[in-house]
Protein backbone atom coordinates (compact mmCIF):
# COMPACT_ATOMS: atom_id res chain seq x y z
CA UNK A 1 14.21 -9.30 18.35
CA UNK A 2 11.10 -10.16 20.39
CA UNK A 3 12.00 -13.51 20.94
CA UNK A 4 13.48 -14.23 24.33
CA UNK A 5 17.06 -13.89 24.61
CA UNK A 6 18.26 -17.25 25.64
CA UNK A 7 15.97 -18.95 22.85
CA UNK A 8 17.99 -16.68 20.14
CA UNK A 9 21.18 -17.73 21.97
CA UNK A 10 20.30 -21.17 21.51
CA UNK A 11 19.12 -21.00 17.66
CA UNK A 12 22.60 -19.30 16.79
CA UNK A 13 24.86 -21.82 18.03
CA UNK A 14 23.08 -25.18 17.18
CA UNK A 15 20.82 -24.34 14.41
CA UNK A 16 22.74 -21.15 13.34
CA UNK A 17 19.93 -18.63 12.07
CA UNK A 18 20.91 -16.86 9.39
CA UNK A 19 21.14 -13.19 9.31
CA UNK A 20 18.74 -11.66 7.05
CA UNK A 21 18.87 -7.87 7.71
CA UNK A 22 21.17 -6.63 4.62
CA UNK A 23 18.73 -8.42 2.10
CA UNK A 24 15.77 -6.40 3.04
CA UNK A 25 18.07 -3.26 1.14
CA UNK A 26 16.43 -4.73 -2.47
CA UNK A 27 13.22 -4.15 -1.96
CA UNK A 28 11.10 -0.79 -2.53
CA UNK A 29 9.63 1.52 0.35
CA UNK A 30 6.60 0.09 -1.06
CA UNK A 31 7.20 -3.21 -0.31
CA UNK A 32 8.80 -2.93 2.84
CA UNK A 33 6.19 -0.49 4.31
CA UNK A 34 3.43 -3.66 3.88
CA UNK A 35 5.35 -5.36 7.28
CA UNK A 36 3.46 -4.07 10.39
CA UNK A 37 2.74 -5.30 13.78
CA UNK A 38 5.72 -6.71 14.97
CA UNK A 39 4.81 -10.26 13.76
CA UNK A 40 7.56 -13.21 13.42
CA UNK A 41 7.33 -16.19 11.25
CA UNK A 42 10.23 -18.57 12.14
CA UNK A 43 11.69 -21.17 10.14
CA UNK A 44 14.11 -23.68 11.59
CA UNK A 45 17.44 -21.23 10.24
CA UNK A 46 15.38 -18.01 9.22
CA UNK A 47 13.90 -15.83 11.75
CA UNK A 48 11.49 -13.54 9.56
CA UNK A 49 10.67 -10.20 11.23
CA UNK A 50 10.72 -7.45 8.73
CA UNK A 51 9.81 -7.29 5.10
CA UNK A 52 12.95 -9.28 3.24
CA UNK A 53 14.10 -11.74 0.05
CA UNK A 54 15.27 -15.00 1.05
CA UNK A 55 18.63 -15.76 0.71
CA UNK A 56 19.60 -18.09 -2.29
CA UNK A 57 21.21 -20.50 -0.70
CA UNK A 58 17.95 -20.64 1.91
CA UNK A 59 15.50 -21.01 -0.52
CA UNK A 60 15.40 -24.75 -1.32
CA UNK A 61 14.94 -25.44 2.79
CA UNK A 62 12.00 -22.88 2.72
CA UNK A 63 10.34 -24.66 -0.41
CA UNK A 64 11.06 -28.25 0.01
CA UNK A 65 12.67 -29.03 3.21
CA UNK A 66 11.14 -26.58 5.86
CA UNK A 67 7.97 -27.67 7.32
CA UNK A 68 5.31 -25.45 8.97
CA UNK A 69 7.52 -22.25 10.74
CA UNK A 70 6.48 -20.97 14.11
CA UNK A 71 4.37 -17.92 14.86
CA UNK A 72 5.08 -15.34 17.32
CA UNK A 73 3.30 -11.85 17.85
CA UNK A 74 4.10 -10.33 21.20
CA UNK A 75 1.27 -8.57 20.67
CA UNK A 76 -1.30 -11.02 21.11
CA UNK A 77 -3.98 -10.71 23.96
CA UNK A 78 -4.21 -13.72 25.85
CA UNK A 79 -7.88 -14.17 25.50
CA UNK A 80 -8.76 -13.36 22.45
CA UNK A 81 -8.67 -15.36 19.30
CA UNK A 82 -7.07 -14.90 15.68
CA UNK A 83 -7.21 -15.66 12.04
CA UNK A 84 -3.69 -16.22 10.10
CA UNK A 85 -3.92 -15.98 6.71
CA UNK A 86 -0.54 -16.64 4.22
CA UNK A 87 -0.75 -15.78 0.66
CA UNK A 88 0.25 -15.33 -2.39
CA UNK A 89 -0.70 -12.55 -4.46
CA UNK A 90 1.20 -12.91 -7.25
CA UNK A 91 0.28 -16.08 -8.75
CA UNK A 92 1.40 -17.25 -11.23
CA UNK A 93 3.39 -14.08 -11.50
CA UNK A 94 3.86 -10.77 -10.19
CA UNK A 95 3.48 -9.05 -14.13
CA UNK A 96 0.03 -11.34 -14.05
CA UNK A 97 -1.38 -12.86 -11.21
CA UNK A 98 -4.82 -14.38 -12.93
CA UNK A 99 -4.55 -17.20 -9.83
CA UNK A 100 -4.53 -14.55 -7.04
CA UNK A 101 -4.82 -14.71 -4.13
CA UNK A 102 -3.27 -18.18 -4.09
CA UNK A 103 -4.00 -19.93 -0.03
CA UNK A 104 -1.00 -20.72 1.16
CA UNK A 105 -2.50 -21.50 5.04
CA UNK A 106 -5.30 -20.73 6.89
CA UNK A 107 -5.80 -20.75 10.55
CA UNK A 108 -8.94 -19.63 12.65
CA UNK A 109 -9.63 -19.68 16.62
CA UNK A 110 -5.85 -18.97 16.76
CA UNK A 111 -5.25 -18.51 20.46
CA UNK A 112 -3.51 -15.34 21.16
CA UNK A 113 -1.87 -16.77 24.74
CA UNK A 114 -0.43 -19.57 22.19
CA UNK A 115 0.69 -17.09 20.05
CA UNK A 116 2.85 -14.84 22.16
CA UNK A 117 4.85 -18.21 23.15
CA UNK A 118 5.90 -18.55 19.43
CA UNK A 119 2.92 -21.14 18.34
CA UNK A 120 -0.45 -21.40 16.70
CA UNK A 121 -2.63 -23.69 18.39
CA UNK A 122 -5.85 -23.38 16.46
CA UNK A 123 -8.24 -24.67 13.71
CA UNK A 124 -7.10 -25.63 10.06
CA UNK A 125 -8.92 -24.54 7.50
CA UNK A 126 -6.13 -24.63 4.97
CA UNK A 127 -3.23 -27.18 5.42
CA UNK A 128 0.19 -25.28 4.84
CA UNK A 129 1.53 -25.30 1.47
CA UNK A 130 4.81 -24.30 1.34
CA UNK A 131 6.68 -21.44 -1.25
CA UNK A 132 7.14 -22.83 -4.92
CA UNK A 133 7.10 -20.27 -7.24
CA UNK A 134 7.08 -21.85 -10.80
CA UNK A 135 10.20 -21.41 -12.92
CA UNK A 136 10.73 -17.85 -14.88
CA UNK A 137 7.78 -16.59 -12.94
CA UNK A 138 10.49 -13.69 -10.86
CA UNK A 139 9.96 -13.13 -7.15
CA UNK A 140 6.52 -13.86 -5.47
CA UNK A 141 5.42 -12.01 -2.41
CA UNK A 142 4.70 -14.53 0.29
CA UNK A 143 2.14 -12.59 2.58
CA UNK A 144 1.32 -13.28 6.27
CA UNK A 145 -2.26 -11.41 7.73
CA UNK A 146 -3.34 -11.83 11.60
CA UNK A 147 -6.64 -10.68 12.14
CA UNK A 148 -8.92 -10.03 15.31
CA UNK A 149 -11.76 -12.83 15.31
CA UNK A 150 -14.80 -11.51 16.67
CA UNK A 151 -15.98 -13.47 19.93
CA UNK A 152 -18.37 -16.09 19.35
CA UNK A 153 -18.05 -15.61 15.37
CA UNK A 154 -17.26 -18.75 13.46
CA UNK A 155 -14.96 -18.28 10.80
CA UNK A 156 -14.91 -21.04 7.63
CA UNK A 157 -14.46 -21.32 3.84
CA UNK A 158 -17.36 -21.99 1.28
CA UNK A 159 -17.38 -25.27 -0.63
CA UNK A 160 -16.43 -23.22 -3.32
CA UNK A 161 -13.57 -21.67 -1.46
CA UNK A 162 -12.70 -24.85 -0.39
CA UNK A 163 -12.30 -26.45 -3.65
CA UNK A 164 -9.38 -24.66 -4.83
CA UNK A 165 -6.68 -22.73 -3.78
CA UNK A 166 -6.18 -20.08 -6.44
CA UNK A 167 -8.16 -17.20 -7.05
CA UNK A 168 -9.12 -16.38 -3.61
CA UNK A 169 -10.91 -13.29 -2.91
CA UNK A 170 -8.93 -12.25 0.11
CA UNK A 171 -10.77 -9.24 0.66
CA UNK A 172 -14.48 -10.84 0.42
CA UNK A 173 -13.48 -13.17 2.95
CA UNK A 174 -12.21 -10.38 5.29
CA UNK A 175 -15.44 -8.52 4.56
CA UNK A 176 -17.72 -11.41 5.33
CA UNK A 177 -16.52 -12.12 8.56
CA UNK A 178 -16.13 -8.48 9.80
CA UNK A 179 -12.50 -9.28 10.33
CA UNK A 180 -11.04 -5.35 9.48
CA UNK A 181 -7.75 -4.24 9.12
CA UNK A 182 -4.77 -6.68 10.00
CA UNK A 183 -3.50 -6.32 13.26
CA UNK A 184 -0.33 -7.30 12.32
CA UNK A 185 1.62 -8.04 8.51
CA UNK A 186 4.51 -9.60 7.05
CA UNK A 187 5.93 -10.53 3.80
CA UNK A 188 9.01 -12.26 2.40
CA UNK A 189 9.94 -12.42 -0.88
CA UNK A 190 11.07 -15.49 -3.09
CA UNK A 191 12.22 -16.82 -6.51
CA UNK A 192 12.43 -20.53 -8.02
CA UNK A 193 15.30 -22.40 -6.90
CA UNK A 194 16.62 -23.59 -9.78
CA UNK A 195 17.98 -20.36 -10.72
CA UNK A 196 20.08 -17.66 -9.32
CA UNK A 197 19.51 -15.46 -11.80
CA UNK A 198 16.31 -13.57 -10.80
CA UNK A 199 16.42 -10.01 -10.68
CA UNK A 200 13.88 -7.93 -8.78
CA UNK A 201 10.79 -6.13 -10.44
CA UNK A 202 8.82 -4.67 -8.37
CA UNK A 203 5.99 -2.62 -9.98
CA UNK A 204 4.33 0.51 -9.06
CA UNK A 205 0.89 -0.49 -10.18
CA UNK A 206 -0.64 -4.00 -10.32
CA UNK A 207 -1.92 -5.84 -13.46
CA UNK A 208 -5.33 -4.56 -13.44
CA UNK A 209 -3.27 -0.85 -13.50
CA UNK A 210 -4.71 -0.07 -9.66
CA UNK A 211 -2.59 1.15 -6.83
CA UNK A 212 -1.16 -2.02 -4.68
CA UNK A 213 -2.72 -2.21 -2.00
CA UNK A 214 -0.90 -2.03 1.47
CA UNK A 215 -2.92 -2.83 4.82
């Protein structure tokens, strides 16, 4: 882990993080090859720092208890800023996602010296919105980008960005702000809570019948 070692000592014994690493064994080399960068997204008993499914029994925390997690990327210049982008790209479902890209969060002027202390200190564009994958819908990629922000380049939504959510073009965004490839990426995956009994699908090919992309 990146983290500092005494903070990890500290999480295990009084909030007791969980240990994630043999659930990460489900998912394709497709999927796990998307995580890049060396980016963290830490939740109060999950420490997310690879490409993984969340544990059943942590997945009514991340949806309904869990507030905003902490960012960390060790990689972050001091003085240069970043956009954090989390998504959903399979929304409603992986087998259709007409609603894709769903905003889950949206962060601009993200100061990298903030972010290699474990925090975003930023603007809002996009309030966090928790994981809540609807019922019978199978496992939704939840999808974490950190882009460079050009110096002196104000990044915001259009009023018709702005008045939904869903169907997001992700990539038009990217293009009209010159924002390139991620410099970092990170995805975990998860299923309704109601139900243990979701099973993994993971297609080669999305709905449209085009490669997936990974950054």
């Amino acid at each position: 882990m990146a983290v500092p070692a005494l903070f990890l000592v500290f999480c295990a014994s009084v909030l007791g993080f969980y240990d994630v690493g043999a659930t990460t064994d489900t998912l394709s080399s497709l999927d796990s090859s998307f995580c890049h960068g060396g980016l963290e997204v830490i939740y109060p008993q999950l420490d997310i720092d690879n490409c993984l499914v969340i544990p059943k029994d942590l997945r009514e925390k991340v949806s309904r208890v869990w507030k905003v997690p902490q960012v960390y990327f060790p990689g972050a210049q001091k003085r240069k800023s970043y956009v954090l982008v989390m998504v959903d790209p399979d929304a409603p479902s992986r087998a259709k996602p007409t609603s894709a890209s769903w905003r889950h969060w949206l962060l601009v002027d993200v100061q990298g010296s903030a972010l290699r202390n474990g925090h975003v200190e930023g603007t809002t564009l996009t309030d966090y919105h928790p994981p809540t994958p609807p019922q019978k819908s199978g496992f939704h990629r939840y999808q974490f980008l950190l882009f460079e922000q050009l110096p002196g380049a104000p990044v915001s939504l259009s009023e018709r960005e702005k008045s939904s959510r869903g169907k997001w073009d992700l990539q038009a965004f990217i293009t009209r702000f010159d924002l390139g490839e991620p410099v970092a990426t990170l995805q975990f995956f998860k299923g309704c809570n109601r139900t243990g009994t979701e099973e993994m699908r993971v297609p080669e090919k999305d709905a449209s019948g085009g490669a997936v992309k990974i950054w």
